[in-house]
Protein backbone atom coordinates (compact mmCIF):
# COMPACT_ATOMS: atom_id res chain seq x y z
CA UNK A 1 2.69 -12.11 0.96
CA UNK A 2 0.84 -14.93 -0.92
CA UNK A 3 -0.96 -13.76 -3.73
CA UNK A 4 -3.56 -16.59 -5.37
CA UNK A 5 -2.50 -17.53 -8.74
CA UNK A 6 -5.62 -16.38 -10.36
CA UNK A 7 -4.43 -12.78 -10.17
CA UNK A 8 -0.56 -13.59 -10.99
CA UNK A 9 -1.74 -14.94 -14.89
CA UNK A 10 -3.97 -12.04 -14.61
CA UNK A 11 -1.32 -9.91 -14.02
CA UNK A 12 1.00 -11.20 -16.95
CA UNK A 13 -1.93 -10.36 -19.31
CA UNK A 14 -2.32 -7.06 -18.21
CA UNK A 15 1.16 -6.67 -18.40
CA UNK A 16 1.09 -7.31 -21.93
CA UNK A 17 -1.28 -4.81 -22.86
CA UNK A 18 -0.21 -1.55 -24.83
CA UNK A 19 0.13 1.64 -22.17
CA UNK A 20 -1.43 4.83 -23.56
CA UNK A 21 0.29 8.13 -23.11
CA UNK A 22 -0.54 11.50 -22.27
CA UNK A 23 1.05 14.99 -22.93
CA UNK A 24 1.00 18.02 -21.17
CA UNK A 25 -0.67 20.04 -23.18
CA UNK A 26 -3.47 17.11 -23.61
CA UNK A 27 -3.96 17.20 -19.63
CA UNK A 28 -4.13 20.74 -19.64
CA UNK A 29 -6.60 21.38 -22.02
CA UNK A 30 -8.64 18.41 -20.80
CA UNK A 31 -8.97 19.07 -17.02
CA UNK A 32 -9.56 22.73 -17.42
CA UNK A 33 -13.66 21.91 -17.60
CA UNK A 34 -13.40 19.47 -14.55
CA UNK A 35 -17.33 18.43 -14.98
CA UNK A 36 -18.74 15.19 -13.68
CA UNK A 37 -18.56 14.02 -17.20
CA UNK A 38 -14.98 14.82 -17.84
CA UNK A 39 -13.98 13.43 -14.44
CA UNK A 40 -16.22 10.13 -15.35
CA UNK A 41 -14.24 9.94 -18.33
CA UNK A 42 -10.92 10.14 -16.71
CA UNK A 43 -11.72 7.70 -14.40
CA UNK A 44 -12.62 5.14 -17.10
CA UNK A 45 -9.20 5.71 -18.55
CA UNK A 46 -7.28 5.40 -15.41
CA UNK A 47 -8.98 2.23 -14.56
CA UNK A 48 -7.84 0.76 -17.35
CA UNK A 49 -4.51 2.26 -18.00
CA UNK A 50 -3.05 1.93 -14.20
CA UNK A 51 -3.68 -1.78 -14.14
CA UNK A 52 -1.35 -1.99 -17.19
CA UNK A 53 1.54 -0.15 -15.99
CA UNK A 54 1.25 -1.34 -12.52
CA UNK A 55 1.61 -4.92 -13.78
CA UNK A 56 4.55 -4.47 -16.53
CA UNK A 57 6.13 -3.15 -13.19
CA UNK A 58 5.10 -5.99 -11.08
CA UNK A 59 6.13 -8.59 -13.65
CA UNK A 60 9.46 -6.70 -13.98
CA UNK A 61 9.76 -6.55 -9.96
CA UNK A 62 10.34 -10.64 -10.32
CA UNK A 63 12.90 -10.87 -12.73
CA UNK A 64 15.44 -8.62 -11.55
CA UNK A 65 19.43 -9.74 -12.22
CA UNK A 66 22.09 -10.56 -9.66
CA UNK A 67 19.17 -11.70 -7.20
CA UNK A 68 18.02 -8.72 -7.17
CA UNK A 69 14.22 -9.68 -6.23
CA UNK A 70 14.56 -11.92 -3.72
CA UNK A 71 15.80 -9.33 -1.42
CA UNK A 72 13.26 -8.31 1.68
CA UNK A 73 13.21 -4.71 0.48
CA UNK A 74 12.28 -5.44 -3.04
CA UNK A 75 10.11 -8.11 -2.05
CA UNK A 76 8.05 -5.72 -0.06
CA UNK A 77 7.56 -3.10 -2.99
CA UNK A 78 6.87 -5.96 -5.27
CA UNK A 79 4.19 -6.97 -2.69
CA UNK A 80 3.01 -2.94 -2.93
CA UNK A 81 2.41 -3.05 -6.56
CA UNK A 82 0.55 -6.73 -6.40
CA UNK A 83 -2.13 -5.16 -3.90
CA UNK A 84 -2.23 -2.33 -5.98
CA UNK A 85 -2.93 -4.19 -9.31
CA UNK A 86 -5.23 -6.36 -7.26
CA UNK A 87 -7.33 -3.11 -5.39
CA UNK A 88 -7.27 -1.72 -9.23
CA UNK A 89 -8.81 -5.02 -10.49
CA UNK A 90 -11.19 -5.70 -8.37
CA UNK A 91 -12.70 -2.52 -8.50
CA UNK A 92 -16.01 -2.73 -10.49
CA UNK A 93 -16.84 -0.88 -13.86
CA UNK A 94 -17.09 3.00 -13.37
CA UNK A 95 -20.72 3.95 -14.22
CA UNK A 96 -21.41 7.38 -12.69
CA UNK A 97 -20.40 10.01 -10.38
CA UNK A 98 -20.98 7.75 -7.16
CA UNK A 99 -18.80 4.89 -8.55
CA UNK A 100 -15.66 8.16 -9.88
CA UNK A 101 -15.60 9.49 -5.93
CA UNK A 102 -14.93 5.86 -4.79
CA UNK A 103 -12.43 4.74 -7.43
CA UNK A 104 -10.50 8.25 -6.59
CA UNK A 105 -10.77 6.97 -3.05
CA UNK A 106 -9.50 3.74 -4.22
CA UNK A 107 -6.43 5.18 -6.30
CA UNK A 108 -5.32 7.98 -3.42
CA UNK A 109 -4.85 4.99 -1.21
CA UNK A 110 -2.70 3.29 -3.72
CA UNK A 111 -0.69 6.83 -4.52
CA UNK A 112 -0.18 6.92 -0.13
CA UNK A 113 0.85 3.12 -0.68
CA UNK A 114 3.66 3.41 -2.76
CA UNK A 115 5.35 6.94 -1.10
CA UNK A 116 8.20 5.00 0.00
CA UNK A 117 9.47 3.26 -3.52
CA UNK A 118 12.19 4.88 -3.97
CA UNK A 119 13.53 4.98 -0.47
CA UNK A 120 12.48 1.11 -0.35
CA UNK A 121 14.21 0.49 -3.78
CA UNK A 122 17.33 2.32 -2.64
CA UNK A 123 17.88 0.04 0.17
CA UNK A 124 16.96 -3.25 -1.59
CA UNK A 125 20.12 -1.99 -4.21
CA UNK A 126 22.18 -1.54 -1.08
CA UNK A 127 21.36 -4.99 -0.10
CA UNK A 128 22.58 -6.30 -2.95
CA UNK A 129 25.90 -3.81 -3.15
CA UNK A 130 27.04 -5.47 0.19
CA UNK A 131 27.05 -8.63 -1.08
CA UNK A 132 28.63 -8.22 -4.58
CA UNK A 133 31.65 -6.76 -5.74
CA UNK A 134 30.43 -6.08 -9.49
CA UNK A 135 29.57 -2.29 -8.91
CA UNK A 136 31.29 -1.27 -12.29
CA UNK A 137 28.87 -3.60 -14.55
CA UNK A 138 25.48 -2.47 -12.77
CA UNK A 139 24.25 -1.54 -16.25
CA UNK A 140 21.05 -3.47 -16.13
CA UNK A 141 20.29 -2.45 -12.81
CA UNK A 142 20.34 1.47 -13.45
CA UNK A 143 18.19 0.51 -17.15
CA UNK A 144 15.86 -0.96 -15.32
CA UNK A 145 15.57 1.74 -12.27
CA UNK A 146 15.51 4.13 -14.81
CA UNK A 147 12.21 2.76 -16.60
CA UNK A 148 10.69 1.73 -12.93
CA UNK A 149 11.36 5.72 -11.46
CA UNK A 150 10.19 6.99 -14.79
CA UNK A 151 7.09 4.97 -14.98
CA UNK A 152 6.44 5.86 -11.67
CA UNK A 153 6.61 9.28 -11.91
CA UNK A 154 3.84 8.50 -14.89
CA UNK A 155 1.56 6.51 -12.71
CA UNK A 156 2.05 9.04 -10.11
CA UNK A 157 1.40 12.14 -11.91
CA UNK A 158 -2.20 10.48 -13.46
CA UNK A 159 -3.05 10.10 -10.23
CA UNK A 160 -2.24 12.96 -8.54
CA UNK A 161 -3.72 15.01 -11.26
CA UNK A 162 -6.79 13.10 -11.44
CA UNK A 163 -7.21 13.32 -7.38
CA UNK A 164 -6.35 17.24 -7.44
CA UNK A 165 -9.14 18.40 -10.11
CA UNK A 166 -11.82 16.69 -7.47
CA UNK A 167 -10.51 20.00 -5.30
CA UNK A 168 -13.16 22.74 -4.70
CA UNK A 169 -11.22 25.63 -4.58
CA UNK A 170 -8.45 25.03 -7.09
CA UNK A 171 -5.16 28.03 -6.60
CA UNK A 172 -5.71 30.41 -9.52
CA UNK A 173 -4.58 29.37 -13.09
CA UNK A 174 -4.16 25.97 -12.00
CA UNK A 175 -5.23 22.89 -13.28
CA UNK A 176 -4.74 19.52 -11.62
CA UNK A 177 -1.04 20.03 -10.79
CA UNK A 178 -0.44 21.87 -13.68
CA UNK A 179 0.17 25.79 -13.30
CA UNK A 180 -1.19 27.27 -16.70
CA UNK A 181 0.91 30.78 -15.59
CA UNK A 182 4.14 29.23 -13.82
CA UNK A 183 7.00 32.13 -13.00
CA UNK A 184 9.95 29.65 -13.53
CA UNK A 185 12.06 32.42 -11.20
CA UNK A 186 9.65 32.16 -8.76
CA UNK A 187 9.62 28.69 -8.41
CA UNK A 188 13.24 28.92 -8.83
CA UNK A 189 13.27 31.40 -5.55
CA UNK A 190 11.40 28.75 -3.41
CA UNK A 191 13.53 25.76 -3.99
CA UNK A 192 17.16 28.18 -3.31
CA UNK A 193 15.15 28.72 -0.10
CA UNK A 194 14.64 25.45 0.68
CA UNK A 195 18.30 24.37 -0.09
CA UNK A 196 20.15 27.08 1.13
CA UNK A 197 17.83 26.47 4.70
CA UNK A 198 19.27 22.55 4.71
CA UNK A 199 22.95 24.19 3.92
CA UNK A 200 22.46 26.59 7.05
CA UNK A 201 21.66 23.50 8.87
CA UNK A 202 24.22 21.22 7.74
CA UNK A 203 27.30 23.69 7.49
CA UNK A 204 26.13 27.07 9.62
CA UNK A 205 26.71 29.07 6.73
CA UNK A 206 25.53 28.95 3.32
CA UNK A 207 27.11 30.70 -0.70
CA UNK A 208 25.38 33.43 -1.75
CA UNK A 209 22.91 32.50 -4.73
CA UNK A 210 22.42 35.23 -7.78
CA UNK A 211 19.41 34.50 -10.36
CA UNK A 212 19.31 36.22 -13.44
CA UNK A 213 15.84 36.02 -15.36
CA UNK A 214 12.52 37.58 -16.48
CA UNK A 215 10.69 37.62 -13.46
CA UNK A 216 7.34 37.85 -15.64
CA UNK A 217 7.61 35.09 -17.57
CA UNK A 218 5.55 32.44 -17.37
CA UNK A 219 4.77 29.47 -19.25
CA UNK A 220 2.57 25.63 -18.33
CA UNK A 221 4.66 22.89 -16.36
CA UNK A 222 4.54 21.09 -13.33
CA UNK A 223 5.53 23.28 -10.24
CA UNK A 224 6.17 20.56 -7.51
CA UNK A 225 8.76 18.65 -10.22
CA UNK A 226 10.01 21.73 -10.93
CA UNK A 227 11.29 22.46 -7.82
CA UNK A 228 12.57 19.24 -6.81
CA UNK A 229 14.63 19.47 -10.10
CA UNK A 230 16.12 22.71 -9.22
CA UNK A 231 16.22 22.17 -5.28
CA UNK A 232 18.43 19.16 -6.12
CA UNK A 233 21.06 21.15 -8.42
CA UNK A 234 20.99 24.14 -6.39
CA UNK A 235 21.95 21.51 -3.21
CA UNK A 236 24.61 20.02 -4.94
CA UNK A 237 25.95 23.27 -5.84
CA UNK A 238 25.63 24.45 -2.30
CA UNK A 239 27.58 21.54 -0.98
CA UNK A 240 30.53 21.51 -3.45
CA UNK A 241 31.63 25.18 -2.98
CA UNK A 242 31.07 24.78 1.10
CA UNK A 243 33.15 21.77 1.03
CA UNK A 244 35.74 23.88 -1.04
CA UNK A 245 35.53 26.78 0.69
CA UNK A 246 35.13 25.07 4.26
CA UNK A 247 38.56 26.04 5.35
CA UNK A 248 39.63 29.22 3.29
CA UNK A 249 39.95 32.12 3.66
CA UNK A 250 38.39 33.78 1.18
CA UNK A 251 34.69 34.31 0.59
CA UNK A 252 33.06 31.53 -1.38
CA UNK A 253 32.36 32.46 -4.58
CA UNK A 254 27.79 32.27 -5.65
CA UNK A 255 26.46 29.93 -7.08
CA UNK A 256 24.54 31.78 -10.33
CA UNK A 257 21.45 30.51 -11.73
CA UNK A 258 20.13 32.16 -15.38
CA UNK A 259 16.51 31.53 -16.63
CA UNK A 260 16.37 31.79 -19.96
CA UNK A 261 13.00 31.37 -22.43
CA UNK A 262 13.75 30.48 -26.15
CA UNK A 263 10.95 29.20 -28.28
CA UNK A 264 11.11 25.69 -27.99
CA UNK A 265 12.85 25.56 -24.39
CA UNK A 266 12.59 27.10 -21.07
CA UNK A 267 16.53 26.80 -19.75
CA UNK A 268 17.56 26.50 -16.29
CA UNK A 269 21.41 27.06 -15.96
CA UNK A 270 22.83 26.34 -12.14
CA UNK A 271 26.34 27.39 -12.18
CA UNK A 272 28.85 26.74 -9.30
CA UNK A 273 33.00 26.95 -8.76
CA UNK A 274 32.72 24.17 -6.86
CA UNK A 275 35.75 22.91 -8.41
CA UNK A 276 34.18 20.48 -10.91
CA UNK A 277 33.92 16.91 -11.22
CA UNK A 278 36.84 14.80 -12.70
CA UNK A 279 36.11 13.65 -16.34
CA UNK A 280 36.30 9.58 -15.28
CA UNK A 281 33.43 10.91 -12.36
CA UNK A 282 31.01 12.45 -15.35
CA UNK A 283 29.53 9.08 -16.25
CA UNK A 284 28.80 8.00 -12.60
CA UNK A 285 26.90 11.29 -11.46
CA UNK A 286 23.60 9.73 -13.01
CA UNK A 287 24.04 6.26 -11.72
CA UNK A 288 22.13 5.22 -8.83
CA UNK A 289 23.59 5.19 -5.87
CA UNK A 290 26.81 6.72 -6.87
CA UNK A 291 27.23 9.72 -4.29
CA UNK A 292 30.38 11.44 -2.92
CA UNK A 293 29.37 11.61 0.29
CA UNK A 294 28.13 9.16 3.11
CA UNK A 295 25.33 7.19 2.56
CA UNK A 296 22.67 7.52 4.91
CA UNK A 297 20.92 4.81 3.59
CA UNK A 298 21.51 2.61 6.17
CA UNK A 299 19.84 -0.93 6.99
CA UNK A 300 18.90 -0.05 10.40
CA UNK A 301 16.73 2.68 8.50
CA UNK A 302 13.01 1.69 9.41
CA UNK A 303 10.39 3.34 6.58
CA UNK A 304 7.27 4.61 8.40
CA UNK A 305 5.40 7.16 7.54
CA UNK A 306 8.05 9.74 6.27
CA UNK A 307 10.35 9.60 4.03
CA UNK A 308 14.14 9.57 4.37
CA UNK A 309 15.70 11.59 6.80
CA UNK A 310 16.49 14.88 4.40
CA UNK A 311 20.45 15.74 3.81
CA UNK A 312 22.74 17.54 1.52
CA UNK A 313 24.16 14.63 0.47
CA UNK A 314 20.88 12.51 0.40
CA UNK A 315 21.47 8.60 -1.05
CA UNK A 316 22.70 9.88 -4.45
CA UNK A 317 19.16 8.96 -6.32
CA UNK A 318 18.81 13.24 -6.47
CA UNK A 319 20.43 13.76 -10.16
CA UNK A 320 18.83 10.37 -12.07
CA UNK A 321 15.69 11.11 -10.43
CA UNK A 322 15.51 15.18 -11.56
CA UNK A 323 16.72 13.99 -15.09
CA UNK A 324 13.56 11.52 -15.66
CA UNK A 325 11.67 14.22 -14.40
CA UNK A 326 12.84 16.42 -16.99
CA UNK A 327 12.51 14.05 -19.36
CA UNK A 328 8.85 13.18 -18.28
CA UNK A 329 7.80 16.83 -19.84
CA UNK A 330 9.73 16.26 -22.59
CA UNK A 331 13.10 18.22 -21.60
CA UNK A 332 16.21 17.22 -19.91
CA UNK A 333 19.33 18.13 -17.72
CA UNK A 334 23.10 18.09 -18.68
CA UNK A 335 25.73 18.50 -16.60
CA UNK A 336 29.08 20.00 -17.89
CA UNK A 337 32.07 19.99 -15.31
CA UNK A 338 35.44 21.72 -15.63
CA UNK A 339 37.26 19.73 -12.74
CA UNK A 340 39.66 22.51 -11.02
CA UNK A 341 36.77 25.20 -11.16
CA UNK A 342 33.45 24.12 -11.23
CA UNK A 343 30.31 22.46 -12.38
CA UNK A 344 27.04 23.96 -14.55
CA UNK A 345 23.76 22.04 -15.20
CA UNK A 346 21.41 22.89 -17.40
CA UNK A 347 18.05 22.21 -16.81
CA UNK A 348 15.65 21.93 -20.11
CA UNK A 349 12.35 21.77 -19.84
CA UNK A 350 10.13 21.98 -22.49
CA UNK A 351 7.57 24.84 -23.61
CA UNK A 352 5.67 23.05 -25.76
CA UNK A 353 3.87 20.72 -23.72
CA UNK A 354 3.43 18.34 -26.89
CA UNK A 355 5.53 15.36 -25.97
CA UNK A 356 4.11 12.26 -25.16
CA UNK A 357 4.78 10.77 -22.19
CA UNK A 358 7.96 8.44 -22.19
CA UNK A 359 6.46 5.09 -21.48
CA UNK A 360 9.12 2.30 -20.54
C-alpha cells in the first residue's frame, strides 16, 4: 500500500511524542462513573495517546534487522498500523457526545483491524527463519517482539476498555474489562476447562487437575488475560505429562495448581511431573517461536477472519505472550524446571493495581 508522504513525516512526529500511562487502579476508579463527561474525557485522551503508540510501532515496523520488514507478512501489519494512525488522524477534534459514539466507532474498527498481529507477525518471523541460519543470535528480534506484543496489549486494553464502558448492561462488579470482585479460582476453573477440553481432543484422554485455594477470595484484575495466562500453563502442563505418560502404564500423575493471596501478590502456582525441561532448554521457553512441538504455522496458512487454528502445541508465542501479560498489571511468571520430574510456573500478578503501565 502507498501511503502519501504527508502522513509518513506526520507519523515520525507523532512517533516522537511522550506515551502516557495508565494503572489499574487509575482505570478502575475512573470508569466506575461512566457519564457522558467521563466518557468525553476518555475519548480526548485516547485520541491523542493511540496516535502516539500506533506510530512508535509503525516507525519501528520499518526498521526491523535481518530484512525483517520487507517480508509480505510484516509488510501487511505495517500497512495495518499506517491506516490505523491515518483513521486516528484524520478523525476531527472530539467535542461532545455525538463526536465520542463515532470516534468509539472509529477505534472498534481499528481494535477488529489488527486481531490477527500476532498470528501475522508469527509468520513474517517464519519467513525470515527459512531463509537464515542465525536462530541462536535472534536477540533483537525477540527485544523488539517483546515491546511490539507488550505495547499492543496496551493499545488494546485502552480500547477495549474504553469500547466496553459504552455497554448498557455492564455484568455485576465490573468495570470496563476490569472485574472489581474477581474469584482467581474461578477463573482458574474456566481456563482448566478449556484446556483439559483441547487435551480430550488432541490425546482422548486428559491428567487429572487438583486446585488448592480460597474459593472466596477475590481481588481487581483483568479476567480475559487472566485466563489466557493460566489456560496457556495449564496446556503446557497437560501436554508434557500426556506425552510422558502416553505409553505407560501407570496412571499419570495431576497436574496441581495452588492460589495463594499474600499482601502484595496474588500467586498462581501450576505444577506438573511432566518430567521437566533440560537446564540449556530454560532460556529458550520465552523466545518466540521456540516450541517443542510441530509448528503449525505454516505458509499455506491463509488469515481470515479467525485466528489460528487452536492446538496444544500452538506456534510457541503462548509463554512470552502470558509473561507480558503479567507484566502489563504489574506481576510476572517464572518458570522453574527439574528436568527428570517436572516443571512449576508461577504466575504473579499483582494486588495492588498501582503500577504503571510498561510502555516500550
Amino acid at each position: 500500500m502507498i501511503f502519501p508522504k504527508s502522513l509518513i513525516q506526520d507519523l515520525h512526529k507523532w512517533g516522537c511524542m511522550k506515551q502516557t500511562g495508565v494503572s489499574l487502579r487509575y482505570m478502575m476508579e475512573f470508569g466506575s462513573t461512566p457519564t457522558e463527561r467521563n466518557l468525553l474525557i476518555s475519548a480526548q485522551f485516547l485520541h491523542k495517546e493511540l496516535p502516539i503508540r500506533v506510530a512508535r510501532r509503525a516507525i519501528e515496523l520499518q526498521a526491523l534487522p535481518y530484512g525483517l520488514s520487507e517480508k509480505p507478512a510484516v509488510l501487511k501489519v505495517r500497512d495495518w498500523y499506517l491506516e490505523s494512525f491515518r483513521d486516528m488522524r484524520a478523525f476531527p477534534e472530539i467535542k461532545d457526545t455525538s463526536d465520542e459514539k463515532d470516534f468509539t466507532q472509529m477505534i472498534k474498527a481499528v481494535k477488529v483491524r489488527h486481531n490477527n498481529v500476532v498470528p501475522m507477525m508469527a509468520l513474517g518471523v517464519n519467513q525470515l527463519k527459512k531463509g537464515v541460519h542465525f536462530y541462536e543470535n535472534l536477540d533483537e528480534i525477540h527485544q523488539f517482539l517483546d515491546r511490539f506484543y507488550l505495547s499492543r496489549i496496551g493499545i488494546r486494553n485502552l480500547i477495549g476498555q474504553h469500547v466496553e464502558l459504552h455497554n448498557p448492561n455492564p455484568p455485576r462488579h465490573c468495570v470496563g474489562y476490569i472485574h472489581t470482585k474477581m474469584s482467581p479460582m474461578e477463573v482458574a476453573r474456566n481456563a482448566i476447562e478449556d484446556a483439559r477440553a483441547i487435551c480430550f481432543r488432541e490425546y482422548g484422554s486428559s491428567p487429572e487437575i487438583n486446585i488448592y485455594g480460597d474459593p472466596s477470595f477475590t481481588f481487581p484484575y483483568v479476567p480475559t488475560h487472566l485466563h489466557l495466562m493460566v489456560y496457556e500453563l495449564v496446556k503446557n502442563s497437560l501436554r508434557a505429562v500426556q506425552e510422558r505418560y502416553v505409553d505407560s502404564d501407570r496412571v499419570a500423575p495431576p497436574v496441581r495448581i495452588i492460589v495463594a493471596d499474600g499482601i502484595e501478590d496474588v500467586t498462581i502456582k501450576v505444577s506438573d511431573e511432566g518430567g521437566g525441561i533440560p537446564r540449556s532448554g530454560l532460556p529458550k521457553i520465552f523466545t518466540y517461536l521456540y516450541s517443542t512441538a510441530t509448528n503449525p504455522l505454516e505458509e499455506e496458512m491463509t488469515f481470515g477472519a479467525a485466528d489460528v487454528p487452536v492446538t496444544m502445541a500452538g506456534y510457541g508465542y503462548g509463554l512470552p505472550i502470558s509473561r507480558l501479560y503479567a507484566r502489563y498489571f504489574g506481576g510476572d511468571l517464572q518458570i522453574i524446571s527439574m528436568e527428570g520430574y517436572g516443571t512449576d510456573a508461577y504466575l504473579h500478578l499483582s494486588r495492588l493495581g498501582d503500577s504503571q503501565e510498561p510502555l516500550p
